[in-house]
N, C-alpha and C. Protein backbone atom coordinates (compact mmCIF):
# COMPACT_ATOMS: atom_id res chain seq x y z
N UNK A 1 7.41 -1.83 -14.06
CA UNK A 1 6.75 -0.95 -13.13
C UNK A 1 5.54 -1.66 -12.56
N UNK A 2 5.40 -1.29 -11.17
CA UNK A 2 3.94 -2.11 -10.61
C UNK A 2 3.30 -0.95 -10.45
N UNK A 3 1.91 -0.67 -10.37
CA UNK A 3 0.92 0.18 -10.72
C UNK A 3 -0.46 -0.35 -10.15
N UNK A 4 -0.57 0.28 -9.17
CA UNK A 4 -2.34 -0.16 -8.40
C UNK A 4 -3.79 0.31 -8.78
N UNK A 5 -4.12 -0.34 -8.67
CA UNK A 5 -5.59 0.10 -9.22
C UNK A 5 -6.66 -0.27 -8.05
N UNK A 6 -7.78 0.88 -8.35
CA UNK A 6 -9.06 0.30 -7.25
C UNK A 6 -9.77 -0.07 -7.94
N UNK A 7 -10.55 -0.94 -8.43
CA UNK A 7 -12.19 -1.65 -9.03
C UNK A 7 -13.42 -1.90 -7.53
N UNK A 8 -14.09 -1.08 -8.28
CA UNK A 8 -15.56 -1.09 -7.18
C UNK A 8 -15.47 -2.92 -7.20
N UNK A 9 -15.99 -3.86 -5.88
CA UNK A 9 -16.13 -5.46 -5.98
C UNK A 9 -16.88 -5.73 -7.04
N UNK A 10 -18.06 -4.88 -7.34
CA UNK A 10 -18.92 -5.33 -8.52
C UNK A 10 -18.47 -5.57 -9.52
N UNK A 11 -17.29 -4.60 -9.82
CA UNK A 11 -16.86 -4.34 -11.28
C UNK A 11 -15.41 -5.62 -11.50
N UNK A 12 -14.76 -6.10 -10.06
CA UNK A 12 -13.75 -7.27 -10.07
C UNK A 12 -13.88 -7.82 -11.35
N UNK A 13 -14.52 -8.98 -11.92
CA UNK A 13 -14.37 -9.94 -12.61
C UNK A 13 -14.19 -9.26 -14.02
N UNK A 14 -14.88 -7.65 -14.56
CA UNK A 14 -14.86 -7.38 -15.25
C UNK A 14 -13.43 -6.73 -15.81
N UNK A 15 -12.89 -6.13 -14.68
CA UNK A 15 -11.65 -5.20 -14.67
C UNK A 15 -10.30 -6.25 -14.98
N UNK A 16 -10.30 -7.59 -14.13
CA UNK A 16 -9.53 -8.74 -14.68
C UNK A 16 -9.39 -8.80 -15.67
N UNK A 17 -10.60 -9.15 -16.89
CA UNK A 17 -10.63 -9.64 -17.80
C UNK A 17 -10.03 -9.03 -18.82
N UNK A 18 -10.22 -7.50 -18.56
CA UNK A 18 -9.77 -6.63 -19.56
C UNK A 18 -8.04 -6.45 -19.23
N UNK A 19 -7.78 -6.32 -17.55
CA UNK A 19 -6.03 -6.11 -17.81
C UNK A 19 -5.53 -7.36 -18.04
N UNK A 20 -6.37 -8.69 -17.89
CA UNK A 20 -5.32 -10.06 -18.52
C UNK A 20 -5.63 -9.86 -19.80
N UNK A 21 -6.18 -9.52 -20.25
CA UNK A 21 -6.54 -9.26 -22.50
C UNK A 21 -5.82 -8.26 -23.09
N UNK A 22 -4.59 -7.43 -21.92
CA UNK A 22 -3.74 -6.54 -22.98
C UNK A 22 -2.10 -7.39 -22.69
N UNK A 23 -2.22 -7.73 -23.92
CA UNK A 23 -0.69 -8.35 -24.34
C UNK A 23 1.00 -8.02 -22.83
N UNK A 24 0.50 -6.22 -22.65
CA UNK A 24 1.57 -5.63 -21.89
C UNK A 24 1.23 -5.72 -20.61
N UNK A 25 0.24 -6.60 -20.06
CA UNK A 25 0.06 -6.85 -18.76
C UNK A 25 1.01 -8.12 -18.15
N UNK A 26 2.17 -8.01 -17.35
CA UNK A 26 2.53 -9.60 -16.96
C UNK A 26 2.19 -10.22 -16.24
N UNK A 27 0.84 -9.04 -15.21
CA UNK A 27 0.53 -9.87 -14.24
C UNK A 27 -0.26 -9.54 -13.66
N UNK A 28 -1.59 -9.74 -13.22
CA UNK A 28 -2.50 -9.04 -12.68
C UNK A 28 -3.24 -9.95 -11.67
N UNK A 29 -3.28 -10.04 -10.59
CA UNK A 29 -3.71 -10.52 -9.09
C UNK A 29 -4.93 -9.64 -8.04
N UNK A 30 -5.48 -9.99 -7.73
CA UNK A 30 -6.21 -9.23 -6.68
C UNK A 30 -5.64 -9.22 -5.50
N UNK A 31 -5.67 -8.22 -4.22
CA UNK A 31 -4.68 -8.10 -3.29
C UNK A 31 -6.03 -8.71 -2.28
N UNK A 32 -5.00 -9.57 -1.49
CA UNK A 32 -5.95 -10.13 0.14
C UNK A 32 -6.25 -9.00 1.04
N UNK A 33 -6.77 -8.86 1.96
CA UNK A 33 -7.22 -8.14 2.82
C UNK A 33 -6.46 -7.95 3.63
N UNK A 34 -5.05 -8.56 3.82
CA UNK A 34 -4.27 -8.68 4.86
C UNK A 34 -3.16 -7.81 4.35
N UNK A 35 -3.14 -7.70 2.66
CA UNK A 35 -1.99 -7.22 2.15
C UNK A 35 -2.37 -5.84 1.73
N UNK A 36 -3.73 -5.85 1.94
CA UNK A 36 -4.61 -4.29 1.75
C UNK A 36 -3.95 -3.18 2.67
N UNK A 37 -4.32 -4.24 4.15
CA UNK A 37 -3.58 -3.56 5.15
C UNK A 37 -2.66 -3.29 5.49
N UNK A 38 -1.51 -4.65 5.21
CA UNK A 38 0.04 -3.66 5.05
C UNK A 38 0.12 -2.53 4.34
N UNK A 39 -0.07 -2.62 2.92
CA UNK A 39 -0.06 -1.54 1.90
C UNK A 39 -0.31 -0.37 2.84
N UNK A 40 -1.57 -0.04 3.29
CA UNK A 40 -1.90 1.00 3.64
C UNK A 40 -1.03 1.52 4.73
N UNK A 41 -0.70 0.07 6.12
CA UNK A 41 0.28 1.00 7.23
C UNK A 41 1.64 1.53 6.59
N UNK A 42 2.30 0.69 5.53
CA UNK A 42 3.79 1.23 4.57
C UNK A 42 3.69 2.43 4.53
N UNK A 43 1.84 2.75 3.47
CA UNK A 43 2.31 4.02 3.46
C UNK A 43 2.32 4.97 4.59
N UNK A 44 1.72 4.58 5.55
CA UNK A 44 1.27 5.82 6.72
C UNK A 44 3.01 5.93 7.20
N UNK A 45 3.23 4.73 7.01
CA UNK A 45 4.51 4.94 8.09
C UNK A 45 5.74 5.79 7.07
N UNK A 46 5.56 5.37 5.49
CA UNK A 46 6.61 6.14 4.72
C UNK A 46 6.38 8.12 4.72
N UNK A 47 4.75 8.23 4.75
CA UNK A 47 4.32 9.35 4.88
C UNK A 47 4.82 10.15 6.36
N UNK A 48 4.84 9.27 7.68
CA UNK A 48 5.30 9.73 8.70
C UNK A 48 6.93 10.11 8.86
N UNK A 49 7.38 9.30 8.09
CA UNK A 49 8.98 9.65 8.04
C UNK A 49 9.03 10.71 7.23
N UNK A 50 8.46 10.52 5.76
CA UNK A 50 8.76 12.40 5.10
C UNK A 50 8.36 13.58 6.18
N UNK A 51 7.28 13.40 7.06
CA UNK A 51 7.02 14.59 7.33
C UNK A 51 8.22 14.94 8.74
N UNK A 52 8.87 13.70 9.18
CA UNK A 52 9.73 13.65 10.54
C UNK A 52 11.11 14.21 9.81
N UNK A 53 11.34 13.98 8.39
CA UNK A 53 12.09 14.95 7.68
C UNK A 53 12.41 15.95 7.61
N UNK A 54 10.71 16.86 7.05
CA UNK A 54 10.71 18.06 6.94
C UNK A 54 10.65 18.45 8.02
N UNK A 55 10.56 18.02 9.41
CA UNK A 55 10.52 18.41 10.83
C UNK A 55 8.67 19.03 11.05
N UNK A 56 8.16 18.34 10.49
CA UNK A 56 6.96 18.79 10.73
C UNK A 56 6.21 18.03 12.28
N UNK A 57 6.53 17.01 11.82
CA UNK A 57 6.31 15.89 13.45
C UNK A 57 7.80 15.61 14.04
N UNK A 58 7.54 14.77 15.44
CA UNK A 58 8.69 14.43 15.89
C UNK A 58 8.26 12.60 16.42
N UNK A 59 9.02 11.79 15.66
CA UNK A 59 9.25 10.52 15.80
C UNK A 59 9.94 9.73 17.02
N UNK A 60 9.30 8.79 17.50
CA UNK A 60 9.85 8.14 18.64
C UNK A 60 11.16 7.77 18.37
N UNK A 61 11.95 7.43 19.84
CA UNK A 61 13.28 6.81 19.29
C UNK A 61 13.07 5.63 19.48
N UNK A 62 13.76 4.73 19.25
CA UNK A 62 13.93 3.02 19.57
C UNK A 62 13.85 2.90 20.68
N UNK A 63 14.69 3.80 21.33
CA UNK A 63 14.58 3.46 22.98
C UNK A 63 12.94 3.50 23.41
N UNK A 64 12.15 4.41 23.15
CA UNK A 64 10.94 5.01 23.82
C UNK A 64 10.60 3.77 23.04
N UNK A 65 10.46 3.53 21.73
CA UNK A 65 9.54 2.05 21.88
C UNK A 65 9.60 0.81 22.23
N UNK A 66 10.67 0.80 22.47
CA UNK A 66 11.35 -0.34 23.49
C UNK A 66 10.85 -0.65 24.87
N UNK A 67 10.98 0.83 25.45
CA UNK A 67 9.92 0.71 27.07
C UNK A 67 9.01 0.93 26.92
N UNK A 68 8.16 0.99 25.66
CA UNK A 68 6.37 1.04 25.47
C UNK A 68 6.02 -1.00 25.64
N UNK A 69 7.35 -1.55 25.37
CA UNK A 69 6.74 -2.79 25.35
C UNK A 69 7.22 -3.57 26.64
């Protein structure tokens, strides 16, 4: 299972130390700023499809974004 965490920057070096010092950690990395931002549009965009689901919004088609470009 992968599992995210936030650490205030101050607290970085400290929060490392402790999830590389438990045996059941395989891997612990800090995320770039670039991958901050994917993360975040994934979710907007996974959140926009549940709600184009429940018919709460209505989603472009391919076509309409096709002639947006």
């Amino acid at each position: 299972m992968k599992l995210i965490i936030e650490i205030p920057d101050h607290e970085v070096a400290f929060g490392m130390k402790v999830l590389k010092s438990l045996n059941f950690i395989k891997k612990a990395k800090p995320m770039s700023e670039s991958s901050i931002e994917l993360w975040n549009d994934l979710k907007d965009a996974t959140n926009d499809v549940k709600l184009h689901k429940q018919g709460k919004i209505k989603l472009k088609t391919a076509q309409e974004l096709l002639n947006e470009l």
